[in-house]
N, C-alpha and C. Protein backbone atom coordinates (compact mmCIF):
# COMPACT_ATOMS: atom_id res chain seq x y z
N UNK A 1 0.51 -14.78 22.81
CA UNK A 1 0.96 -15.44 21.59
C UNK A 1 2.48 -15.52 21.62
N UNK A 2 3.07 -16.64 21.02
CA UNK A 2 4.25 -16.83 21.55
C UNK A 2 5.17 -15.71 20.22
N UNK A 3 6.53 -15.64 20.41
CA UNK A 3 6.88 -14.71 19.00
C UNK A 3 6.90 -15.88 17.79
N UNK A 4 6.98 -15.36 16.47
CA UNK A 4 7.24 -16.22 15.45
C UNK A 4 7.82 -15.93 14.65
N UNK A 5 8.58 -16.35 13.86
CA UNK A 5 9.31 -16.17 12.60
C UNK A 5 9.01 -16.09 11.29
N UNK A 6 9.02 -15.18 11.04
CA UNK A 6 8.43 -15.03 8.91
C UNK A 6 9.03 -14.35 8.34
N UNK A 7 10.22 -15.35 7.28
CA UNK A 7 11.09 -14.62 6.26
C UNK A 7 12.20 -14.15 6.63
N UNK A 8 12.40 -15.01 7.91
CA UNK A 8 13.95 -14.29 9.08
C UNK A 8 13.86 -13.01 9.74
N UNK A 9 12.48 -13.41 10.34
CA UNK A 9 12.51 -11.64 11.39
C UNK A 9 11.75 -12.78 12.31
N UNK A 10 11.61 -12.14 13.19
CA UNK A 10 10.82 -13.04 14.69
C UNK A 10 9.92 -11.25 14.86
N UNK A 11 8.95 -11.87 15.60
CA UNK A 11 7.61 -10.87 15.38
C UNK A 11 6.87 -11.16 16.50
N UNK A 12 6.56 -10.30 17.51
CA UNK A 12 6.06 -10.86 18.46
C UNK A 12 4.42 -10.40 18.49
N UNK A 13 4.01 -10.09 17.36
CA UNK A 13 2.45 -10.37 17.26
C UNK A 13 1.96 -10.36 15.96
N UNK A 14 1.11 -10.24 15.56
CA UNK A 14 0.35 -10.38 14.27
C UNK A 14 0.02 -9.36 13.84
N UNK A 15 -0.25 -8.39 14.47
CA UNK A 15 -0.32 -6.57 13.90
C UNK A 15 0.88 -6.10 13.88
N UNK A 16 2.31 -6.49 14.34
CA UNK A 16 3.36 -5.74 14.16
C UNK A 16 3.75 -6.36 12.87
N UNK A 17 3.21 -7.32 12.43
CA UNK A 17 3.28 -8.17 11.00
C UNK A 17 3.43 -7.47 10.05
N UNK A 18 1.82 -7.26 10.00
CA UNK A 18 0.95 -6.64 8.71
C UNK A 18 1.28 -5.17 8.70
N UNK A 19 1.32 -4.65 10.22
CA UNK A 19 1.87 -2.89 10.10
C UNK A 19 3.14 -2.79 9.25
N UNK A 20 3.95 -3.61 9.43
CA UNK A 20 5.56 -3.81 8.84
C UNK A 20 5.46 -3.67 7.40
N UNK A 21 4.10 -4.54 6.89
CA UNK A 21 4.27 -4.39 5.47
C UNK A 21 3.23 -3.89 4.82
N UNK A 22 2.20 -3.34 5.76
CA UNK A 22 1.79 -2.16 4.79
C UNK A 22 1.73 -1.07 5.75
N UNK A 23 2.89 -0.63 6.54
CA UNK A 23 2.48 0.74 7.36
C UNK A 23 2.94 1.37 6.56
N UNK A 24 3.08 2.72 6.51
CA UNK A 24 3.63 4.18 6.56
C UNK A 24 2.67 4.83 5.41
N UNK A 25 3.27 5.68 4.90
CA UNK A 25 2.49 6.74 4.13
C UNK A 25 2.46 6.73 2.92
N UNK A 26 2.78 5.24 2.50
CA UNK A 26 3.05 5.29 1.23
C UNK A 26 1.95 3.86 0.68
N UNK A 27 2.30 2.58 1.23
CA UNK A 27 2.20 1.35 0.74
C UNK A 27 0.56 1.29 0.86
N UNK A 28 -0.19 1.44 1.76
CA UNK A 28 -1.75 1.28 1.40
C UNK A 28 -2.25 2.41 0.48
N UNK A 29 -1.62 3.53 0.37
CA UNK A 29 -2.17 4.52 -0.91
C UNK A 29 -1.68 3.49 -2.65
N UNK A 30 -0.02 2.98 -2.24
CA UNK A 30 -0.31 2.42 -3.41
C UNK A 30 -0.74 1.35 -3.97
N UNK A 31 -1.37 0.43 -2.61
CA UNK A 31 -2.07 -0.29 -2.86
C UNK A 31 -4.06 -0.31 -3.24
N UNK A 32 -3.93 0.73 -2.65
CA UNK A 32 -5.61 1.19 -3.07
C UNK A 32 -6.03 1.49 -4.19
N UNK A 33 -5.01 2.45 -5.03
CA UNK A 33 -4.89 2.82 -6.43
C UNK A 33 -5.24 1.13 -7.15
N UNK A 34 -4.10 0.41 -6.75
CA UNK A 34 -4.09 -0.84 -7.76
C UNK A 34 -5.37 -1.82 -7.33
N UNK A 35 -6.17 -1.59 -6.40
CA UNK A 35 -7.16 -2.17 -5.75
C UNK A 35 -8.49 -2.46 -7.29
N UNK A 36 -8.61 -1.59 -8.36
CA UNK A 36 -9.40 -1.69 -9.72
C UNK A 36 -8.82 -1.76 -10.68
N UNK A 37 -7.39 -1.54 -10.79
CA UNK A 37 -6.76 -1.77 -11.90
C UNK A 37 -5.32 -1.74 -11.97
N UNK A 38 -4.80 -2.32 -13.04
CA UNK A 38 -3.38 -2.30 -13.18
C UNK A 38 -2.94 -0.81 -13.53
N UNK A 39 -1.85 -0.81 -13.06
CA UNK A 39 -1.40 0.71 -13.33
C UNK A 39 0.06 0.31 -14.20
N UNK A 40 0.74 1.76 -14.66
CA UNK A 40 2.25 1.67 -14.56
C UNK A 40 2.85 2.57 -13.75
N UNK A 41 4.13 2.71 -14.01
CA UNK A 41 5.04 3.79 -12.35
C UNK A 41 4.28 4.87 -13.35
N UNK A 42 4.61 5.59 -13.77
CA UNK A 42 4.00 6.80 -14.16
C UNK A 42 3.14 7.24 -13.88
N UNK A 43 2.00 6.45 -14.14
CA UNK A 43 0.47 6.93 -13.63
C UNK A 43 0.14 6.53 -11.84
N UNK A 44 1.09 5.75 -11.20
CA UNK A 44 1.08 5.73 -9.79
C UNK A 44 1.66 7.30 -9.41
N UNK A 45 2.62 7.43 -9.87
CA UNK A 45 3.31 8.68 -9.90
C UNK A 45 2.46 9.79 -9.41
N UNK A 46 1.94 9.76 -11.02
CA UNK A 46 1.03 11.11 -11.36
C UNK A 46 -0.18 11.15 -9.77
N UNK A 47 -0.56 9.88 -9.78
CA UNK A 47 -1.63 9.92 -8.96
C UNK A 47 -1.82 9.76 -7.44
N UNK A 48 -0.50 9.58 -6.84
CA UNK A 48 0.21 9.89 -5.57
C UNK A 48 0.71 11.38 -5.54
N UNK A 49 0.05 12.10 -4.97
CA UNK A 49 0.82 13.14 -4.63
C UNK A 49 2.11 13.22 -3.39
N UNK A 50 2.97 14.06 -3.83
CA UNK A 50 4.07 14.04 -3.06
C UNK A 50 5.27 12.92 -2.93
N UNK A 51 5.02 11.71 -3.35
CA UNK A 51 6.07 10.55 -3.08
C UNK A 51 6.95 11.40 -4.44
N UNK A 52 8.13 11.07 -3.89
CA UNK A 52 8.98 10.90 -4.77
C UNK A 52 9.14 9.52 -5.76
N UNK A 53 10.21 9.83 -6.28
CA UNK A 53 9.99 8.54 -7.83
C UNK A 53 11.21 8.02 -6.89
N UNK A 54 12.10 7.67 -5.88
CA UNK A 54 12.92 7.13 -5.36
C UNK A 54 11.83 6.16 -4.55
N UNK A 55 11.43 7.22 -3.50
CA UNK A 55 10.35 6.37 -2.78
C UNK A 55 9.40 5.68 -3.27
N UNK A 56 8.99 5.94 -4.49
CA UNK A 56 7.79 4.72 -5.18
C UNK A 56 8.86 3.76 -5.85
N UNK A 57 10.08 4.09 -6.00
CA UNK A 57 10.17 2.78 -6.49
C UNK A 57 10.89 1.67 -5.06
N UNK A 58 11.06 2.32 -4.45
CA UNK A 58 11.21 1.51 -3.26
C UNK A 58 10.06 0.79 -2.26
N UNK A 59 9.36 1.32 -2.23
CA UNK A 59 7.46 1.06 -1.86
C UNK A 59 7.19 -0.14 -2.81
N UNK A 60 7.11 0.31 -3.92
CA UNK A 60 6.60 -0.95 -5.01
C UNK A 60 7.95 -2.48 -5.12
N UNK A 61 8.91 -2.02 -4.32
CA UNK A 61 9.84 -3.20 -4.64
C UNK A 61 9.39 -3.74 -3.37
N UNK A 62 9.25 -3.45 -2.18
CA UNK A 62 8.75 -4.26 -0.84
C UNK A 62 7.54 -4.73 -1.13
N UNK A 63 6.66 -3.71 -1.64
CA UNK A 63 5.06 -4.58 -1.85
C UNK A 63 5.60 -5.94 -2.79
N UNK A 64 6.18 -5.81 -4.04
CA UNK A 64 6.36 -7.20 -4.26
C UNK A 64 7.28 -8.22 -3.82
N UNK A 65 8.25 -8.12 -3.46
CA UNK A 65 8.88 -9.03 -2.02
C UNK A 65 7.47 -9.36 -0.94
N UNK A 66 7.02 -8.52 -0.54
CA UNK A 66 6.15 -9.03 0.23
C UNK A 66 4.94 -10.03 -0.05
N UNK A 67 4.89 -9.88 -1.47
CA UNK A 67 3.72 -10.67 -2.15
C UNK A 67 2.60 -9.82 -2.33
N UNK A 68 2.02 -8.54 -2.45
CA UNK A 68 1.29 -7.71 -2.69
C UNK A 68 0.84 -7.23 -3.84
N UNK A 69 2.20 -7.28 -4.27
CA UNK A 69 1.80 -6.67 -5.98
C UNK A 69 2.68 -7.99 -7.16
N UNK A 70 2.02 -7.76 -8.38
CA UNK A 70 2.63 -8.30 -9.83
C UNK A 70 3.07 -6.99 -10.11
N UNK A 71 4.82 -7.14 -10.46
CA UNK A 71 5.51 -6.46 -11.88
C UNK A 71 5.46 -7.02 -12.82
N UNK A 72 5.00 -6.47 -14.37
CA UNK A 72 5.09 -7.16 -15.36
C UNK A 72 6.24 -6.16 -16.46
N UNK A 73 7.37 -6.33 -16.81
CA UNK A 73 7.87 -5.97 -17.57
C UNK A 73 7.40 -6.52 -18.91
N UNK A 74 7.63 -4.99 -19.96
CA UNK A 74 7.47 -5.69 -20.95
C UNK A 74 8.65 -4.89 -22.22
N UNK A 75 9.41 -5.91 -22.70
CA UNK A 75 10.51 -5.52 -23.11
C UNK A 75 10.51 -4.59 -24.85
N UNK A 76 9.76 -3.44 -24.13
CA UNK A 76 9.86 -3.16 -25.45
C UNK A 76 10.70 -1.10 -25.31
N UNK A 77 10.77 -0.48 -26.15
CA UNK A 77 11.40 0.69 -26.28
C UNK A 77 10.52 1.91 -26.11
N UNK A 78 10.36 3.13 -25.29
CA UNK A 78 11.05 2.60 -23.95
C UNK A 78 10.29 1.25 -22.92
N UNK A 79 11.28 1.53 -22.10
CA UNK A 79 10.89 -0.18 -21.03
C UNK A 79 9.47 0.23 -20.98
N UNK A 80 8.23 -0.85 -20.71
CA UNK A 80 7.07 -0.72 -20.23
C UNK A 80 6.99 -1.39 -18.95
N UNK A 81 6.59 -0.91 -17.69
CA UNK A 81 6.34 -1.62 -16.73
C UNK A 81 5.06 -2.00 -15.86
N UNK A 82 4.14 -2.93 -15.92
CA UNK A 82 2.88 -2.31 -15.10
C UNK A 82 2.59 -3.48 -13.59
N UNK A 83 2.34 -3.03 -12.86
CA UNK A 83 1.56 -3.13 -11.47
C UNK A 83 0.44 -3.34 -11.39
N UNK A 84 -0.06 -4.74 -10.51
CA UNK A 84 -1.32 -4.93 -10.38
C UNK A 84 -1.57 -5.93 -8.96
N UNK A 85 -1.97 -5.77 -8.97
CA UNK A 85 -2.50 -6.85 -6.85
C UNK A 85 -2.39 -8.58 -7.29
N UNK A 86 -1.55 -8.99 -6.60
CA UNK A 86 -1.74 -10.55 -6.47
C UNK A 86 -2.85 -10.95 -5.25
N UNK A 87 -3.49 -11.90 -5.22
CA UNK A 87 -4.48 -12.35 -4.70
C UNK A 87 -4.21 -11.56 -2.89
N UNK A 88 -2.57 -11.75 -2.83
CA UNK A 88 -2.77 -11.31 -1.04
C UNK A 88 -2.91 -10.01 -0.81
N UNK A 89 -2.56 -9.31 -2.26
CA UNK A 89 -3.18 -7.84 -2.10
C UNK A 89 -4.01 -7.81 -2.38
N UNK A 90 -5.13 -8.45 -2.57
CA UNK A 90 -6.55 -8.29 -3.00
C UNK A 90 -7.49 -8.21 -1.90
N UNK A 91 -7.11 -9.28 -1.07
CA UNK A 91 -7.10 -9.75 0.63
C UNK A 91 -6.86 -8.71 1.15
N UNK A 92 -5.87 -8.15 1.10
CA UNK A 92 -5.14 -7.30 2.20
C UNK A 92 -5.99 -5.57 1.89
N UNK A 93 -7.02 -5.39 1.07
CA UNK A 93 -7.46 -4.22 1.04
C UNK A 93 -9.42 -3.88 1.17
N UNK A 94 -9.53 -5.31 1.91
CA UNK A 94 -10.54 -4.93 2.97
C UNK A 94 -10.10 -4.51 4.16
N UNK A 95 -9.03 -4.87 4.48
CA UNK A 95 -8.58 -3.85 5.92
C UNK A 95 -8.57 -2.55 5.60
N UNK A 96 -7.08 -2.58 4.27
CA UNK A 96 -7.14 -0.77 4.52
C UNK A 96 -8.55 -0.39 3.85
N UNK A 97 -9.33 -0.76 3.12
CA UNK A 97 -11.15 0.14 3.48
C UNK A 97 -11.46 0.31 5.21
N UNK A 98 -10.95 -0.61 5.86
CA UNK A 98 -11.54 -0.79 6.98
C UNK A 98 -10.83 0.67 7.75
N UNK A 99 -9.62 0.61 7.80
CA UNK A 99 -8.36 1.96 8.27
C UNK A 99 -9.02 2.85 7.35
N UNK A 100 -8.95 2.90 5.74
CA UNK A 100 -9.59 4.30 5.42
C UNK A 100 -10.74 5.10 6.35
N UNK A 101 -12.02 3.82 6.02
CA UNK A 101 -13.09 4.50 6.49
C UNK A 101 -12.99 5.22 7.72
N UNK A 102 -12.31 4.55 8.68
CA UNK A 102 -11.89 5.10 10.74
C UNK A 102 -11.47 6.26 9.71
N UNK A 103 -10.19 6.15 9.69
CA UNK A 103 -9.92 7.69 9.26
C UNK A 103 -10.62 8.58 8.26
N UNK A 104 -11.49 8.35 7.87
CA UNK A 104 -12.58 9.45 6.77
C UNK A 104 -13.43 9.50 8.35
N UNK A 105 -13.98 9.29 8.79
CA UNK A 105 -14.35 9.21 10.45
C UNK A 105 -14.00 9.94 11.39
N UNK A 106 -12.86 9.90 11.20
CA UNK A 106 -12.48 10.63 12.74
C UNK A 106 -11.79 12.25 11.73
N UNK A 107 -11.22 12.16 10.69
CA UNK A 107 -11.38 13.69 9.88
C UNK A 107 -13.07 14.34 9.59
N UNK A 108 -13.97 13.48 8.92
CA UNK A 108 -15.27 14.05 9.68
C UNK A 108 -15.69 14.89 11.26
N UNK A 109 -15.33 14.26 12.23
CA UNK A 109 -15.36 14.50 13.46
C UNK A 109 -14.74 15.49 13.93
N UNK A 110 -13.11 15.49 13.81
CA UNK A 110 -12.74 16.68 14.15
C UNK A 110 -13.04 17.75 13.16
N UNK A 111 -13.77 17.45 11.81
CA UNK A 111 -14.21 19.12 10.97
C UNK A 111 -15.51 19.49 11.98
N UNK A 112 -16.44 18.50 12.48
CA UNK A 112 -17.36 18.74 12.58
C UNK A 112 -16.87 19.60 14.58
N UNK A 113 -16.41 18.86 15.60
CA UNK A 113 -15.76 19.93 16.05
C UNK A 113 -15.11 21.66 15.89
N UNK A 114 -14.49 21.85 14.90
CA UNK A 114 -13.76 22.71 14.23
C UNK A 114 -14.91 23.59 14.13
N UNK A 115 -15.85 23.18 13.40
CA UNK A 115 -17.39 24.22 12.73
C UNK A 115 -17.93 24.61 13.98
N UNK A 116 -18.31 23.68 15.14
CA UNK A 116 -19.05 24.16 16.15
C UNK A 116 -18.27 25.39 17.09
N UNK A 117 -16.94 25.08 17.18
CA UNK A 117 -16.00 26.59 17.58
C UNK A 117 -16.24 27.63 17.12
């Protein structure tokens, strides 16, 4: 496949794509959460363990640059903010079921190793 360009990066395949914008340890957890419902930062918060509130709000500003998520401000006292999947995140979370499940899979496997020791 030849390389290509999307959004001023050149990319020389189609999985270094999609890894780019939903890899690491953060962006498919907070996209799975929003996978049934709208949330706000708070209750992503609460329900991510370990991210910091720097790192979620940096996670949630790429997911929507990327087209993944809706911010909806709503201007009232204090600010209200809520999060919810635009259609390409809606798309984009039959894969990570697909990555969850391997990995609920292969943590099965090595417990089930582990027990037979």
């Amino acid at each position: 496949m030849p390389d290509f360009n999307y959004k001023g990066k050149i990319y020389y395949n189609p999985v270094q794509l999609v890894m780019e914008q939903i890899g690491g340890a953060w962006k498919a957890p907070i996209l799975w959460r929003l996978k049934d419902k709208t949330m706000r930062f708070g209750e992503l918060r609460k329900d991510i363990p370990h991210i910091s509130d720097k790192m979620l709000t940096a996670q949630l500003k790429e997911l929507e640059e990327d087209g993944y998520i809706n911010r909806k401000v709503y201007a009232v006292v204090p600010p209200k903010t809520e999060y919810s999947l635009t259609q390409q995140g809606e798309r984009i979370i039959e894969l990570i079921t697909t990555i969850r499940n391997y990995g609920l899979q292969m943590i099965r496997e090595e417990q089930q190793k582990n027990d037979v020791s």
